[in-house]
PDB file of N, CA and C in Angstrom:
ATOM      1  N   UNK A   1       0.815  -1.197   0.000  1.00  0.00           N
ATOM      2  CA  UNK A   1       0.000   0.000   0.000  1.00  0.00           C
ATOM      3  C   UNK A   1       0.857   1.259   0.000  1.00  0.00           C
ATOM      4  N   UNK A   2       2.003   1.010   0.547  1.00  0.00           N
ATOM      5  CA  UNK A   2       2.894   2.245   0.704  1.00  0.00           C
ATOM      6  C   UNK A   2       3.472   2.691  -0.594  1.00  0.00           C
ATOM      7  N   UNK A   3       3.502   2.138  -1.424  1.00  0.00           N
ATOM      8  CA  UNK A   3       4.197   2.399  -2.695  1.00  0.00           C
ATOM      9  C   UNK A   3       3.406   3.294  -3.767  1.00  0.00           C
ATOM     10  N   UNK A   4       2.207   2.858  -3.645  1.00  0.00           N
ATOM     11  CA  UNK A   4       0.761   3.807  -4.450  1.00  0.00           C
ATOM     12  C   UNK A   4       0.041   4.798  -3.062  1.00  0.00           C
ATOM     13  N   UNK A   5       0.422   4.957  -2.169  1.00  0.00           N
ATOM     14  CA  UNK A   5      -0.211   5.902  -1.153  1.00  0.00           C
ATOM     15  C   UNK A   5       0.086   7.121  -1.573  1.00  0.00           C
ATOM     16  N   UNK A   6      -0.199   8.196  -1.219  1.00  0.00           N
ATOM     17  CA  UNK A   6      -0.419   9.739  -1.396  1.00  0.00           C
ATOM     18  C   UNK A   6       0.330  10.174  -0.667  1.00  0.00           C
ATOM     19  N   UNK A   7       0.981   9.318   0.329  1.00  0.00           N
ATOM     20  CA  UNK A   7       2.166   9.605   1.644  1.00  0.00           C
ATOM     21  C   UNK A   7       2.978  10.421   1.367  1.00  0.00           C
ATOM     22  N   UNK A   8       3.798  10.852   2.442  1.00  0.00           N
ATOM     23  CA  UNK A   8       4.885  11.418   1.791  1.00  0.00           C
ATOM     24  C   UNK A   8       6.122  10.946   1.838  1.00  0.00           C
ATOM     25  N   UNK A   9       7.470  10.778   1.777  1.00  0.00           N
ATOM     26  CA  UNK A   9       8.115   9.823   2.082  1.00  0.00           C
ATOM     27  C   UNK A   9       8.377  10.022   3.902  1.00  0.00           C
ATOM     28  N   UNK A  10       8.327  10.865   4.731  1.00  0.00           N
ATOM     29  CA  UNK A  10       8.271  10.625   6.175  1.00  0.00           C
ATOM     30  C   UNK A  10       7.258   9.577   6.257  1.00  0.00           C
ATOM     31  N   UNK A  11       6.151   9.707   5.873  1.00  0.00           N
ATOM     32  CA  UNK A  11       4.862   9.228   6.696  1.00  0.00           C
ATOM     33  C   UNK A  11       5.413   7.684   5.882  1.00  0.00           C
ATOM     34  N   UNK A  12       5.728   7.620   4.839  1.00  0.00           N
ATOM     35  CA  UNK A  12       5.976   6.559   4.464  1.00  0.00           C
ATOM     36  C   UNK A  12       7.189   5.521   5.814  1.00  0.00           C
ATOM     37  N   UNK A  13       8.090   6.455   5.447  1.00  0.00           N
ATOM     38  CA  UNK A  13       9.140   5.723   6.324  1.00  0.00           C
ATOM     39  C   UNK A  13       8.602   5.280   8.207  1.00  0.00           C
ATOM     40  N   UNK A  14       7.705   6.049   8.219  1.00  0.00           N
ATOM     41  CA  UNK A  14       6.997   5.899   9.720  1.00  0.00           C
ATOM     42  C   UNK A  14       5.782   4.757  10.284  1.00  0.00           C
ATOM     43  N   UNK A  15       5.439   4.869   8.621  1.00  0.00           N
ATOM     44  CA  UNK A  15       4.510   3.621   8.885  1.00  0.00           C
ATOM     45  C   UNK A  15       5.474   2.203   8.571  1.00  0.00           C
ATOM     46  N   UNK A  16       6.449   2.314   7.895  1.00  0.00           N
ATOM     47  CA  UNK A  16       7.197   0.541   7.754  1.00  0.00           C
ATOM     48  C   UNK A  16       8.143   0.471   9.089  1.00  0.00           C
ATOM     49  N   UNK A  17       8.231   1.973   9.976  1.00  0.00           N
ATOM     50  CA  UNK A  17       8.187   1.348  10.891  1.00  0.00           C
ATOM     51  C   UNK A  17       7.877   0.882  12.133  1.00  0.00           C
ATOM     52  N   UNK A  18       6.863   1.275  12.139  1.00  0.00           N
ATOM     53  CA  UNK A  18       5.176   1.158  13.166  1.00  0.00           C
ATOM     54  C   UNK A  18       5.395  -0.480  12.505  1.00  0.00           C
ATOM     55  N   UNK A  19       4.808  -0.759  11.315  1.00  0.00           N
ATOM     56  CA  UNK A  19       5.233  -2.130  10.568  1.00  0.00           C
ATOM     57  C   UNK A  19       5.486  -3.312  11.414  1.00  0.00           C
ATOM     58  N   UNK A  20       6.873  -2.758  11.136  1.00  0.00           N
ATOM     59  CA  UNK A  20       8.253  -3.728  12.178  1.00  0.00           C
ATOM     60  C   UNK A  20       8.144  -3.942  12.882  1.00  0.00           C
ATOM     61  N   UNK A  21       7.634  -2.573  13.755  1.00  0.00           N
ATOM     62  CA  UNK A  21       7.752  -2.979  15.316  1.00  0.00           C
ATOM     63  C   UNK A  21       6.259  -3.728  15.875  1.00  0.00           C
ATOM     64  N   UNK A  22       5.373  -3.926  14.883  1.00  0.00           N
ATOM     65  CA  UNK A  22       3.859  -4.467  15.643  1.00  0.00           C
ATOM     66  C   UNK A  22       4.583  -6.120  15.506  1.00  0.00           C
ATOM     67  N   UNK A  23       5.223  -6.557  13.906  1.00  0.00           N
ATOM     68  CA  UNK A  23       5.763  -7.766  14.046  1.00  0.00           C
ATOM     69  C   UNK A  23       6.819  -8.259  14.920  1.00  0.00           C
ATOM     70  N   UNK A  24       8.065  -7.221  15.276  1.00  0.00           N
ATOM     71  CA  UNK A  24       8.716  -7.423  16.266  1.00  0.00           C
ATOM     72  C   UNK A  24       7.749  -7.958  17.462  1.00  0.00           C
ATOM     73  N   UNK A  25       6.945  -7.385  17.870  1.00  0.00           N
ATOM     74  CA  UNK A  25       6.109  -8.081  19.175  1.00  0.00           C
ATOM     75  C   UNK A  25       5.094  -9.202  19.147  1.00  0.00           C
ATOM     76  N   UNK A  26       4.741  -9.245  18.064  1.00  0.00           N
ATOM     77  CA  UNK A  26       4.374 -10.242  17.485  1.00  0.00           C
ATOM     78  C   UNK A  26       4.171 -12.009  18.156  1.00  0.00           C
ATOM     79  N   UNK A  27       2.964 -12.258  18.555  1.00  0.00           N
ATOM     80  CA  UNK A  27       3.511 -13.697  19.068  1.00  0.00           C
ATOM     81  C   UNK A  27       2.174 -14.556  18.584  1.00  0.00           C
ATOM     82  N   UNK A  28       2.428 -15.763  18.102  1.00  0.00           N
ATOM     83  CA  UNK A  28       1.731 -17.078  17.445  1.00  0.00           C
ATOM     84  C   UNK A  28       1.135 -17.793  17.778  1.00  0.00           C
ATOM     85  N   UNK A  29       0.393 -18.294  17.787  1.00  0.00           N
ATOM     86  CA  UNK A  29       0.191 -19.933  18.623  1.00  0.00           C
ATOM     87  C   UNK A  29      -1.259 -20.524  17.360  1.00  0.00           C
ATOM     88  N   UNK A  30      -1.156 -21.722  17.785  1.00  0.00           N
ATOM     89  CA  UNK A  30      -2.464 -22.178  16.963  1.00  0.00           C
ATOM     90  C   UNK A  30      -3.621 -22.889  17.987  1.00  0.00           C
ATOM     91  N   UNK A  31      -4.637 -22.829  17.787  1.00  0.00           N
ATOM     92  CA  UNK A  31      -6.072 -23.012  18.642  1.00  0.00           C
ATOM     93  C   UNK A  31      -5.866 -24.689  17.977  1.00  0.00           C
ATOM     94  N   UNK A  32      -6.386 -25.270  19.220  1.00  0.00           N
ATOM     95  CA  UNK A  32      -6.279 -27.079  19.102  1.00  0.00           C
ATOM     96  C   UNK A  32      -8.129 -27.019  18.540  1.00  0.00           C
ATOM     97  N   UNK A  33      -8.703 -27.822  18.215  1.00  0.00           N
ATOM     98  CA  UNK A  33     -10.345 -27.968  17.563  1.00  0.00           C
ATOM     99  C   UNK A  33     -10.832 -27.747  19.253  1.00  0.00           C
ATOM    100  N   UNK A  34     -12.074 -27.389  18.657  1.00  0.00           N
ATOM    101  CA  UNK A  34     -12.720 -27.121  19.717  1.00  0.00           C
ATOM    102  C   UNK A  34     -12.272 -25.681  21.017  1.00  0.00           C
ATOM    103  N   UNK A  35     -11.232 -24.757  20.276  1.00  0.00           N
ATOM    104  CA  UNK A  35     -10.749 -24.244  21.503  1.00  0.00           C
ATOM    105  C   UNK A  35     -11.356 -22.727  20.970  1.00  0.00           C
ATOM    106  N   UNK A  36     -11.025 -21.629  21.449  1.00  0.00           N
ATOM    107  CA  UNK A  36     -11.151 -20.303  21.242  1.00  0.00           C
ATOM    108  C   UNK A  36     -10.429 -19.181  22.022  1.00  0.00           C
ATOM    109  N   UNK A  37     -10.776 -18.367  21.415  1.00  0.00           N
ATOM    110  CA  UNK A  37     -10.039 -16.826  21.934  1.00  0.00           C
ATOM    111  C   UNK A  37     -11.373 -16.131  21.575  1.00  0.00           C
ATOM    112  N   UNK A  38     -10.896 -15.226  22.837  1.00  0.00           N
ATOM    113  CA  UNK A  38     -11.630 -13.579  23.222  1.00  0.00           C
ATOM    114  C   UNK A  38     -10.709 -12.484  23.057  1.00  0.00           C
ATOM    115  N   UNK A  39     -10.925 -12.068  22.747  1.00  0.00           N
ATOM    116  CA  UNK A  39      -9.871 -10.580  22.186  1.00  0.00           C
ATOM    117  C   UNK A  39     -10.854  -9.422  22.545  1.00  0.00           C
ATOM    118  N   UNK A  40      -9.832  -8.438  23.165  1.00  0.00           N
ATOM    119  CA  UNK A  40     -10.312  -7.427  23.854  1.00  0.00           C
ATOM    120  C   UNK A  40      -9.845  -6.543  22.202  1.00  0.00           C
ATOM    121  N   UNK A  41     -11.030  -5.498  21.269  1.00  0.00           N
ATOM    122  CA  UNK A  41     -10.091  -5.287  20.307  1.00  0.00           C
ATOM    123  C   UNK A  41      -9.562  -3.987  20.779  1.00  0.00           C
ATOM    124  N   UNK A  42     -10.797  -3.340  21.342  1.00  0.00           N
ATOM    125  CA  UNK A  42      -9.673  -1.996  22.173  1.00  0.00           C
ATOM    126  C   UNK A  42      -8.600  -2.142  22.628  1.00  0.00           C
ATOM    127  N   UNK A  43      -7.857  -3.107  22.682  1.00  0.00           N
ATOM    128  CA  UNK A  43      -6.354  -2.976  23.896  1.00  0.00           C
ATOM    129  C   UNK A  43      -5.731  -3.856  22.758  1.00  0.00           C
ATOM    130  N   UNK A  44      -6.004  -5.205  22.027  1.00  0.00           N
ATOM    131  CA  UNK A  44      -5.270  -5.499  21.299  1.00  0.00           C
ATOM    132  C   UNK A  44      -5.341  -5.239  19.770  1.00  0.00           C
ATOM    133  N   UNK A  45      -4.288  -5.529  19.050  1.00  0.00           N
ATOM    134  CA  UNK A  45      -4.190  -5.893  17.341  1.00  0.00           C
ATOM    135  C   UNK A  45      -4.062  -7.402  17.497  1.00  0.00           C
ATOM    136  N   UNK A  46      -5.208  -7.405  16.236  1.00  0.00           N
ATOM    137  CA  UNK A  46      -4.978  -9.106  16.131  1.00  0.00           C
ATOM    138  C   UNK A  46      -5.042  -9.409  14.646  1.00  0.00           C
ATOM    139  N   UNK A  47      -4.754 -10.698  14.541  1.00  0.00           N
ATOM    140  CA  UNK A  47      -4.949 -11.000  12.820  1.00  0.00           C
ATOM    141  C   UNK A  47      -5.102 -12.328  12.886  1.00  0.00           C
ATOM    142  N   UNK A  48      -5.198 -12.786  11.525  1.00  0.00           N
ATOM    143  CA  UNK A  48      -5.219 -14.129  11.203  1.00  0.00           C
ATOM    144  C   UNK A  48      -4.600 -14.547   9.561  1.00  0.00           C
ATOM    145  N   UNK A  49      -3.795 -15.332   9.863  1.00  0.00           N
ATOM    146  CA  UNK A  49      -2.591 -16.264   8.901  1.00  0.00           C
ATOM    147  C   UNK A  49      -3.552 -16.914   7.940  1.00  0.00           C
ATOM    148  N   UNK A  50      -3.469 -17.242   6.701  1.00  0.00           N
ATOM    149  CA  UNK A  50      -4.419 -17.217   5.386  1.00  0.00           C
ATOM    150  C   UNK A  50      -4.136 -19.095   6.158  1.00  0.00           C
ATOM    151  N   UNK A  51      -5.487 -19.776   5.547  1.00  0.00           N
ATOM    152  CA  UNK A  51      -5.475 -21.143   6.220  1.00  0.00           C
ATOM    153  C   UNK A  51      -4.756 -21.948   4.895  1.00  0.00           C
ATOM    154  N   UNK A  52      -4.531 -22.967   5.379  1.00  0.00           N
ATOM    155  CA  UNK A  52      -3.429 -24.115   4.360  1.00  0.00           C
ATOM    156  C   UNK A  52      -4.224 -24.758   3.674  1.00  0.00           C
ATOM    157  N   UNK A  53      -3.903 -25.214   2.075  1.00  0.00           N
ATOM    158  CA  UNK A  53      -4.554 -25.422   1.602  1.00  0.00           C
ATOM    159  C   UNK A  53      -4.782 -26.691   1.945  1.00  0.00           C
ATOM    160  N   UNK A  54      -7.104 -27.071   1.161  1.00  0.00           N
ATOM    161  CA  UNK A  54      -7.463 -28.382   1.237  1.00  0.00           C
ATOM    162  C   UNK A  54      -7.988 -27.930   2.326  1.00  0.00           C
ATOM    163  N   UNK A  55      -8.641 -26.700   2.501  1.00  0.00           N
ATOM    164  CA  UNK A  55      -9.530 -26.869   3.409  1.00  0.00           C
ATOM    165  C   UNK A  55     -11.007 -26.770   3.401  1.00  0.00           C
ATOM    166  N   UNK A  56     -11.285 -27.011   1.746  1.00  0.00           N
ATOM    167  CA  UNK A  56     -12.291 -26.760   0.758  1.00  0.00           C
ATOM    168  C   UNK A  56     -12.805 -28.348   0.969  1.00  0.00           C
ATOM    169  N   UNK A  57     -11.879 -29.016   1.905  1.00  0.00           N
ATOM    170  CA  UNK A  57     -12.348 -30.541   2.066  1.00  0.00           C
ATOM    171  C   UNK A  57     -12.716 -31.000   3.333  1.00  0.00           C
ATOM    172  N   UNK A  58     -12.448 -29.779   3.854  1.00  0.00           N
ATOM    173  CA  UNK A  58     -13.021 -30.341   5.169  1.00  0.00           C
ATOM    174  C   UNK A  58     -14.554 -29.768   5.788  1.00  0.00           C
ATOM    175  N   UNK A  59     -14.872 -30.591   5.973  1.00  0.00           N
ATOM    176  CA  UNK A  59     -16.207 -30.668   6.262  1.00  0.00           C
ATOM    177  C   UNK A  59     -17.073 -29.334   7.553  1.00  0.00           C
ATOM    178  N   UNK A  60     -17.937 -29.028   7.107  1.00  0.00           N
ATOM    179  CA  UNK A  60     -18.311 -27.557   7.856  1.00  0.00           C
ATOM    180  C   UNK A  60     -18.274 -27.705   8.758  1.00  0.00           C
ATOM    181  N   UNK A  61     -18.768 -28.452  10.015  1.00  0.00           N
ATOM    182  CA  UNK A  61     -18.252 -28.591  11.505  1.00  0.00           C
ATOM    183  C   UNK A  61     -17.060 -28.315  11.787  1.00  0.00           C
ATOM    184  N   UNK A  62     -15.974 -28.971  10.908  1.00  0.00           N
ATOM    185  CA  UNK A  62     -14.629 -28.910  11.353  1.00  0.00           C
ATOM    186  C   UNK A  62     -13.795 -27.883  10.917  1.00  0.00           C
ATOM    187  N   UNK A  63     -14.666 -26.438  10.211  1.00  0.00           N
ATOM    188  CA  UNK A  63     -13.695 -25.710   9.653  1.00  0.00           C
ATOM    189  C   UNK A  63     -14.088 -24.537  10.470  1.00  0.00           C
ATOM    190  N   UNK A  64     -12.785 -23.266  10.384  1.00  0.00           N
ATOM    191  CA  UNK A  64     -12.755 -22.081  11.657  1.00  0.00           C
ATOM    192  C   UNK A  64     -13.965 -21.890  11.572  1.00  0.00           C
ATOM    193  N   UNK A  65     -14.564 -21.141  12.561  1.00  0.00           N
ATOM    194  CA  UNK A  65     -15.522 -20.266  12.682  1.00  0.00           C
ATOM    195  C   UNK A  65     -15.399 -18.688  13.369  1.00  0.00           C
ATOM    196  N   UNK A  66     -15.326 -17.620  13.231  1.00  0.00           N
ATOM    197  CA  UNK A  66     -15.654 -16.679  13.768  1.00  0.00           C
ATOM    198  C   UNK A  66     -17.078 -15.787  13.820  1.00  0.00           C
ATOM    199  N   UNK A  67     -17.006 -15.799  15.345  1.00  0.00           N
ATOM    200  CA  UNK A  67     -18.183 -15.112  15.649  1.00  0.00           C
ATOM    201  C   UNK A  67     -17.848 -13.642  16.056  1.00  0.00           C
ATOM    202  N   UNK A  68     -18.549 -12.479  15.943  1.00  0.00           N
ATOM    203  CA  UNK A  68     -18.442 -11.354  16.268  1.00  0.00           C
ATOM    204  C   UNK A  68     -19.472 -10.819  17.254  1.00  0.00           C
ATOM    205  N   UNK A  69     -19.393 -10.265  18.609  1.00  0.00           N
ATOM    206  CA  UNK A  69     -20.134  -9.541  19.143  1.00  0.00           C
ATOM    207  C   UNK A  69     -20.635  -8.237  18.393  1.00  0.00           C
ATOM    208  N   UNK A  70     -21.972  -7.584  18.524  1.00  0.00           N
ATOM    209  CA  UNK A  70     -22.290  -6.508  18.038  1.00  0.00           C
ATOM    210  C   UNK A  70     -21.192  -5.175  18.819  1.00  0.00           C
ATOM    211  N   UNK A  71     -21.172  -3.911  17.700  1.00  0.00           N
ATOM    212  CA  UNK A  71     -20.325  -3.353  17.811  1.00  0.00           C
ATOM    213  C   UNK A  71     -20.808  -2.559  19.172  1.00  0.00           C
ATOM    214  N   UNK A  72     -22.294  -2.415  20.006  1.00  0.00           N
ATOM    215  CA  UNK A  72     -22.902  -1.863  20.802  1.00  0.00           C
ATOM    216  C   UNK A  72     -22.521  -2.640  22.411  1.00  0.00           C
ATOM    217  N   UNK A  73     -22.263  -3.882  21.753  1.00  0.00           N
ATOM    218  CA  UNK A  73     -22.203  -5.169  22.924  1.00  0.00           C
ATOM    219  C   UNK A  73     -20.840  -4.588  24.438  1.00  0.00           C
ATOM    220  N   UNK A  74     -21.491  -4.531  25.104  1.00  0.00           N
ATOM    221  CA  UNK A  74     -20.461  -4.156  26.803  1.00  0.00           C
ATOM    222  C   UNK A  74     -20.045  -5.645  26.777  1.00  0.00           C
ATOM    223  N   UNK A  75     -18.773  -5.344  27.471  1.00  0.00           N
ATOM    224  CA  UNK A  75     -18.281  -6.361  27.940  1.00  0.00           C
ATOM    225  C   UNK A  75     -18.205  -6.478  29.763  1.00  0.00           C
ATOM    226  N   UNK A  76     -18.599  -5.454  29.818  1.00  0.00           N
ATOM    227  CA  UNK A  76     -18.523  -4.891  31.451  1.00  0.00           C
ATOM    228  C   UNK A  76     -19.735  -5.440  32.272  1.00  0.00           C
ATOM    229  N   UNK A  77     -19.628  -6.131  33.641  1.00  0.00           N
ATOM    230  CA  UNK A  77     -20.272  -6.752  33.706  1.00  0.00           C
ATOM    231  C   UNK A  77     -21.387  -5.897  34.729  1.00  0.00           C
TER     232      UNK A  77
END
C-alpha cells in the first residue's frame, strides 16, 4: 500500500516502521479444535494467517468459525 499511497516519504518511512515494530512483538500460537479466543479489540491488534490449503475438504463442523459480538455489545459486567 505504501508504494501507491499519497504519503509522503516521512509518513511513508513511519509507517514501515510502526510495521516492524507491531511484528517485532508479534507472538503465534495455533487453537487445538474445539478451543477459542476472546480478544479485547480496544487494547489489542490481532490477525489471522491465510489457512493451508485443502480446506475446501473439510467438512463444515470442522472448519474455523468466527463469531463477532455486536459493535454496541459491553463487555462490562
Amino acid at each position: 500500500m505504501l508504494e501507491w499511497s499519497q504519503l509522503g516519504q516521512a509518513h511513508a518511512d513511519a509507517a514501515r516502521q510502526l510495521a516492524e515494530e507491531i511484528v517485532r512483538g508479534q507472538i503465534s500460537f495455533i487453537l487445538e479444535p474445539g478451543g477459542y479466543l476472546i480478544v479485547n479489540q480496544r487494547r489489542y491488534l490481532h490477525g489471522r494467517e491465510a489457512l493451508q490449503d485443502g480446506q475446501e475438504k473439510i467438512a463444515a463442523p470442522g472448519r474455523r468459525l468466527f463469531l463477532r459480538a455486536p459493535a454496541d455489545a459491553s463487555l462490562a459486567a
